[in-house]
Protein backbone atom coordinates (compact mmCIF):
# COMPACT_ATOMS: atom_id res chain seq x y z
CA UNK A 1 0.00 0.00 0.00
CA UNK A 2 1.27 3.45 -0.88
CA UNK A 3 1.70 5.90 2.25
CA UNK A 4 2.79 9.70 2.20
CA UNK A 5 2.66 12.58 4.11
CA UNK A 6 1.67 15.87 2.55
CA UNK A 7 2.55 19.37 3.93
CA UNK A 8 -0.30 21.50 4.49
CA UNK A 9 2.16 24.69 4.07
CA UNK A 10 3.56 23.68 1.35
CA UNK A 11 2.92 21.50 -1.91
CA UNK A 12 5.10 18.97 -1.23
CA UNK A 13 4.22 15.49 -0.61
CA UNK A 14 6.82 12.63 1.02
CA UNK A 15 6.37 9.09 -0.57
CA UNK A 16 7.14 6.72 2.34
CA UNK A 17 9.08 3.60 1.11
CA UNK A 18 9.31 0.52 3.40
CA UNK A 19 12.61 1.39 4.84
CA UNK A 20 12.46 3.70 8.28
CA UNK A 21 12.74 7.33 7.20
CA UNK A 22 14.06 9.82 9.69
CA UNK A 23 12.42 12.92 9.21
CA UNK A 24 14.71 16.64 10.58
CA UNK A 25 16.64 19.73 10.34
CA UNK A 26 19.55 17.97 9.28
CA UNK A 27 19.99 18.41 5.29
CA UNK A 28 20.90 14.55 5.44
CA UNK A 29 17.87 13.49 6.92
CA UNK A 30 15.07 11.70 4.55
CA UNK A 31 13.17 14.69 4.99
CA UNK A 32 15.27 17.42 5.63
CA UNK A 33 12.81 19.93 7.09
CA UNK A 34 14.11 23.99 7.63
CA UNK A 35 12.44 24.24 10.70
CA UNK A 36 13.86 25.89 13.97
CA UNK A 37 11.89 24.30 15.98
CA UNK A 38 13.06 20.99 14.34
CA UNK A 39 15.85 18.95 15.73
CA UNK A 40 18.52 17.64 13.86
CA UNK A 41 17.14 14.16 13.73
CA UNK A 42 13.50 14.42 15.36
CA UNK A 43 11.47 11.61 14.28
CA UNK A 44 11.30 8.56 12.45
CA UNK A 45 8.86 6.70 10.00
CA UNK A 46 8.79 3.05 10.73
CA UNK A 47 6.95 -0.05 9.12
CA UNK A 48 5.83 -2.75 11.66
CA UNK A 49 6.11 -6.41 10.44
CA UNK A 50 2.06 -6.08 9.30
CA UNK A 51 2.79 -3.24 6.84
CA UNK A 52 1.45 -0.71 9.72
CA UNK A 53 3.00 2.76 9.33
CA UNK A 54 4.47 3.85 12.58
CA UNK A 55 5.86 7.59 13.95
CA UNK A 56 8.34 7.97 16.83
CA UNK A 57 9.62 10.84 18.50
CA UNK A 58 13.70 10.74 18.46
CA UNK A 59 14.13 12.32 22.19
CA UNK A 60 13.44 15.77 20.46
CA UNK A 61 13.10 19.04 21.94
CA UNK A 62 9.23 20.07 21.01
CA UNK A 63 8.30 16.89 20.95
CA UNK A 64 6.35 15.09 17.66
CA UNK A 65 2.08 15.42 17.88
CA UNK A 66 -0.45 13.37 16.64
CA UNK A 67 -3.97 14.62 16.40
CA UNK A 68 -2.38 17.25 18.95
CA UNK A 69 -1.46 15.02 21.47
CA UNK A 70 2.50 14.47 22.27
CA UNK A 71 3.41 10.75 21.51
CA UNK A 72 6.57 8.93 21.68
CA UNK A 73 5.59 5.89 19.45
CA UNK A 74 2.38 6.41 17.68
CA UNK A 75 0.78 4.26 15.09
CA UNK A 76 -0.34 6.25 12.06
CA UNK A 77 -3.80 6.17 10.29
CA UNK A 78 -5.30 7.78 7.09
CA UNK A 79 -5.84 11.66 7.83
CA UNK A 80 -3.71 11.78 10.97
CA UNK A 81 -3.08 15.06 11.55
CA UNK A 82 1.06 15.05 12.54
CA UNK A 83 3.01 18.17 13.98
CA UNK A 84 6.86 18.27 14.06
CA UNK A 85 7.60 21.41 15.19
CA UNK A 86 5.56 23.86 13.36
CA UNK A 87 5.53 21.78 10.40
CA UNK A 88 1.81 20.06 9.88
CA UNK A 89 1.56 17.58 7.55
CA UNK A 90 -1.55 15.08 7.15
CA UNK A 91 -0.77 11.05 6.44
CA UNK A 92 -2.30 9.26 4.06
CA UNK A 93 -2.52 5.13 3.15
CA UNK A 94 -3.64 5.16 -0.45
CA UNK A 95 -3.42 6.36 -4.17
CA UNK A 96 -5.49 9.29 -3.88
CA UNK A 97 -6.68 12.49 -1.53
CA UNK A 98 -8.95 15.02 -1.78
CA UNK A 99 -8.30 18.87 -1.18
CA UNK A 100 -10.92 18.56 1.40
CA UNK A 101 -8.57 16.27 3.13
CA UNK A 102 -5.97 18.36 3.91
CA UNK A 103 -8.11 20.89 5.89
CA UNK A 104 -5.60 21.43 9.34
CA UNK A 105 -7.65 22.02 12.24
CA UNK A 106 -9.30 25.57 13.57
CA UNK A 107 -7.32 26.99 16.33
């Protein structure tokens, strides 16, 4: 199944392969995110052994938000909302996503 995350500042959209992808401000990272509230190496995409789609928090600074709650391991679903620093992007599992679906929440 094809999984991405897509940037709701920005038109960019992450293809997740099956290999853990470490997401940061580093320029080496997988996603290499300019961010100051980003650490070097923040968080990490994982892939369980059932093809779930996993986030964990690297022992960063701010932390890595799911739905707006802090998590340190957090299993993702279609439309999570996900917050690394003040980067929001949404998560989906799937070929396809509507405009509608990248609506952020209302503060």
């Amino acid at each position: 199944m094809k999984r991405s995350l897509v940037r709701l500042d920005k038109p960019d959209r992450f293809m997740l392969a099956d290999v853990p992808e470490v997401i940061g401000r580093d320029p080496g990272c997988d996603m290499a995110l300019e961010d100051k509230q980003v650490s070097w190496h923040h968080a990490r995409i994982e892939l369980s052994g059932d093809a779930s789609t996993f986030i964990v928090d690297l022992a960063s600074r701010n932390g890595v938000y799911v739905n707006n709650v802090r998590v340190v391991r957090q299993q993702l679903r279609h439309l999570d909302l996900i917050e690394i620093g003040k980067t929001m992007f949404r998560f989906f599992e799937g070929n396809v996503y509507l405009d509608s679906d990248l609506i952020s929440h209302c503060s």
